[in-house]
N, C-alpha and C. Protein backbone atom coordinates (compact mmCIF):
# COMPACT_ATOMS: atom_id res chain seq x y z
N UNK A 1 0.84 -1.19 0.00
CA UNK A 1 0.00 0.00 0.00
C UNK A 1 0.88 1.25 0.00
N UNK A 2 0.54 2.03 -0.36
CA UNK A 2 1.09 3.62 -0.84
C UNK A 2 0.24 4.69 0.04
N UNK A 3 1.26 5.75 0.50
CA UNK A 3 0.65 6.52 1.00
C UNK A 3 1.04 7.83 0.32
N UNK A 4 -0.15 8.72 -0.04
CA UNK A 4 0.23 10.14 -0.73
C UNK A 4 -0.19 11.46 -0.19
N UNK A 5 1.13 12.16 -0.59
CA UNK A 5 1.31 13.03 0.44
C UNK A 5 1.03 14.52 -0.76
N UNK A 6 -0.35 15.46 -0.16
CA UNK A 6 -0.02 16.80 -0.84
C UNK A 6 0.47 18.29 -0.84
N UNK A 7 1.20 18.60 -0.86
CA UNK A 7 1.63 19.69 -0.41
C UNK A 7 0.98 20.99 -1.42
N UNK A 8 0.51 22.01 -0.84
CA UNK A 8 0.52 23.32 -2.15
C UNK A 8 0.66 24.57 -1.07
N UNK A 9 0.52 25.28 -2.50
CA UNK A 9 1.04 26.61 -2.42
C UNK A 9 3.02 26.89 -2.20
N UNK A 10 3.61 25.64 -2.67
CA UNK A 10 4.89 25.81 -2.72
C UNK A 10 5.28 26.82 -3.74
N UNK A 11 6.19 27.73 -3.23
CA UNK A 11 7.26 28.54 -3.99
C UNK A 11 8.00 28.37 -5.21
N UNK A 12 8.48 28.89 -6.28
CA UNK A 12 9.08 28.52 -7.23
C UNK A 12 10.53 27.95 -6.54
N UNK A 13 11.14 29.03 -5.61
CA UNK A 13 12.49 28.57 -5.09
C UNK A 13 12.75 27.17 -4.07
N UNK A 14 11.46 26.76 -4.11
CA UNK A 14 11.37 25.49 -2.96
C UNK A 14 11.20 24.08 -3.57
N UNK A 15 10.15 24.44 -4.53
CA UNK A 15 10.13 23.18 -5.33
C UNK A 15 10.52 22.56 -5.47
N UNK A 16 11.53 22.39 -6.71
CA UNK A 16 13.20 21.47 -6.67
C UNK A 16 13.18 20.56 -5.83
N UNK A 17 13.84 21.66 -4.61
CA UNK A 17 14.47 20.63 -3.13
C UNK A 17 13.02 19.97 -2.69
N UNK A 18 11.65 19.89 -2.64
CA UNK A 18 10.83 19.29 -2.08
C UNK A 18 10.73 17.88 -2.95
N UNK A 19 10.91 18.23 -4.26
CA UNK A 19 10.40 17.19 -5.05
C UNK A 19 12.10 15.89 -5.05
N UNK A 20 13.41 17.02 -4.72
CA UNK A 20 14.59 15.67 -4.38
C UNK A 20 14.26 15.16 -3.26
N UNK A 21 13.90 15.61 -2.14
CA UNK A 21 13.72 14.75 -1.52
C UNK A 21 12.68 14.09 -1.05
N UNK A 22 11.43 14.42 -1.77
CA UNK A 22 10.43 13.40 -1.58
C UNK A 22 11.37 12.06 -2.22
N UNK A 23 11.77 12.17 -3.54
CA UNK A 23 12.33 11.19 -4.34
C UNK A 23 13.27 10.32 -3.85
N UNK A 24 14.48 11.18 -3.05
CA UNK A 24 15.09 10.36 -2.40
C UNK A 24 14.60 9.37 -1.47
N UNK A 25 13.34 9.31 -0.54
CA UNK A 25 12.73 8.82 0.55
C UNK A 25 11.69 7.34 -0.80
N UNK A 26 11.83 7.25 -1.93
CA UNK A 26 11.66 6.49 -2.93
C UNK A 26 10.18 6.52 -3.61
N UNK A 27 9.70 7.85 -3.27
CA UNK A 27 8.30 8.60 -3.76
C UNK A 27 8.43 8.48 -5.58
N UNK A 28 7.23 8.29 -5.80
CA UNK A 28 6.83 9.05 -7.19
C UNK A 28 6.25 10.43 -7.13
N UNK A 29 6.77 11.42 -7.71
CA UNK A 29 6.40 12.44 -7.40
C UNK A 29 6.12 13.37 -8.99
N UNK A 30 4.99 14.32 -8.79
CA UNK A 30 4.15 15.18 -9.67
C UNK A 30 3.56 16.18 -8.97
N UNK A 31 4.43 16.82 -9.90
CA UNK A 31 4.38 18.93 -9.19
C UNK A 31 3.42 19.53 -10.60
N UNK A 32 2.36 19.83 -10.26
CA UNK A 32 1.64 21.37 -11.14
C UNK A 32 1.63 22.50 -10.55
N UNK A 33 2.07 23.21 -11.91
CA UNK A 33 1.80 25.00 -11.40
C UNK A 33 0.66 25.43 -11.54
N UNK A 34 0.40 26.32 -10.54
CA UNK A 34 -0.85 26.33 -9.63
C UNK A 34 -1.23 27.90 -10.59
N UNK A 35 -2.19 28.14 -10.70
CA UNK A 35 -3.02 29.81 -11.65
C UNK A 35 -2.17 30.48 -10.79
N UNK A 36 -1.87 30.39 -8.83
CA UNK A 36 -1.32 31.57 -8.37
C UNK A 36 -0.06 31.74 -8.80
N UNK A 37 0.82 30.94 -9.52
CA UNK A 37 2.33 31.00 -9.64
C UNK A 37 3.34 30.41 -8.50
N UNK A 38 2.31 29.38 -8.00
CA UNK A 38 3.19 28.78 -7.19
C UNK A 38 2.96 27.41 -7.14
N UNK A 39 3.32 26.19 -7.01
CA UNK A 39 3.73 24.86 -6.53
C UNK A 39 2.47 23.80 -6.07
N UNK A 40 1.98 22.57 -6.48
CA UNK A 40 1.27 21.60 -6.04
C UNK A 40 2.01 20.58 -6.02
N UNK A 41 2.83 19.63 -5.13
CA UNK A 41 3.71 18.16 -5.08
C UNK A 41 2.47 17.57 -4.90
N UNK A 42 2.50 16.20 -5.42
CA UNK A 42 1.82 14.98 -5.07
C UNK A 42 3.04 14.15 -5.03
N UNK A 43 3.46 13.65 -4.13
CA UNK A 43 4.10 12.26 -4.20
C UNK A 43 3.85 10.53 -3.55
N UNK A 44 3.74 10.21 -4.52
CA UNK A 44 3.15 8.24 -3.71
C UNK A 44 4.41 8.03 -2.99
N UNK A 45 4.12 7.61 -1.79
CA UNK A 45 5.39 6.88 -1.37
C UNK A 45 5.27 5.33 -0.76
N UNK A 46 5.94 4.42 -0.95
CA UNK A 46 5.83 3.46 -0.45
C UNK A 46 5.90 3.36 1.54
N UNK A 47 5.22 2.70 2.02
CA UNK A 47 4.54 2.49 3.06
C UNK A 47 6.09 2.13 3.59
N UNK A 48 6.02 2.54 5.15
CA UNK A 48 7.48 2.14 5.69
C UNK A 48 7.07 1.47 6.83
């Protein structure tokens, strides 16, 4: 089972680093830019 995690209203300058290290922790991860000009992460992550 997978658990997913959403984050918004992220920053252009934050993004990046949220989405390495969701990835590193072994997430699938998918960022949309939001109408305000800022950040939506979704990442699946496997259950620990």
């Amino acid at each position: 089972m997978s658990i997913v995690r959403t984050l918004k209203d992220i920053p252009e300058s934050e993004v990046d680093e949220i989405v390495r290290d969701f990835e590193s922790e072994g997430c699938t991860v998918e960022k949309e830019k939001q109408p305000n000009g800022k950040w939506t992460v979704r990442a699946t992550c496997p259950e620990s």
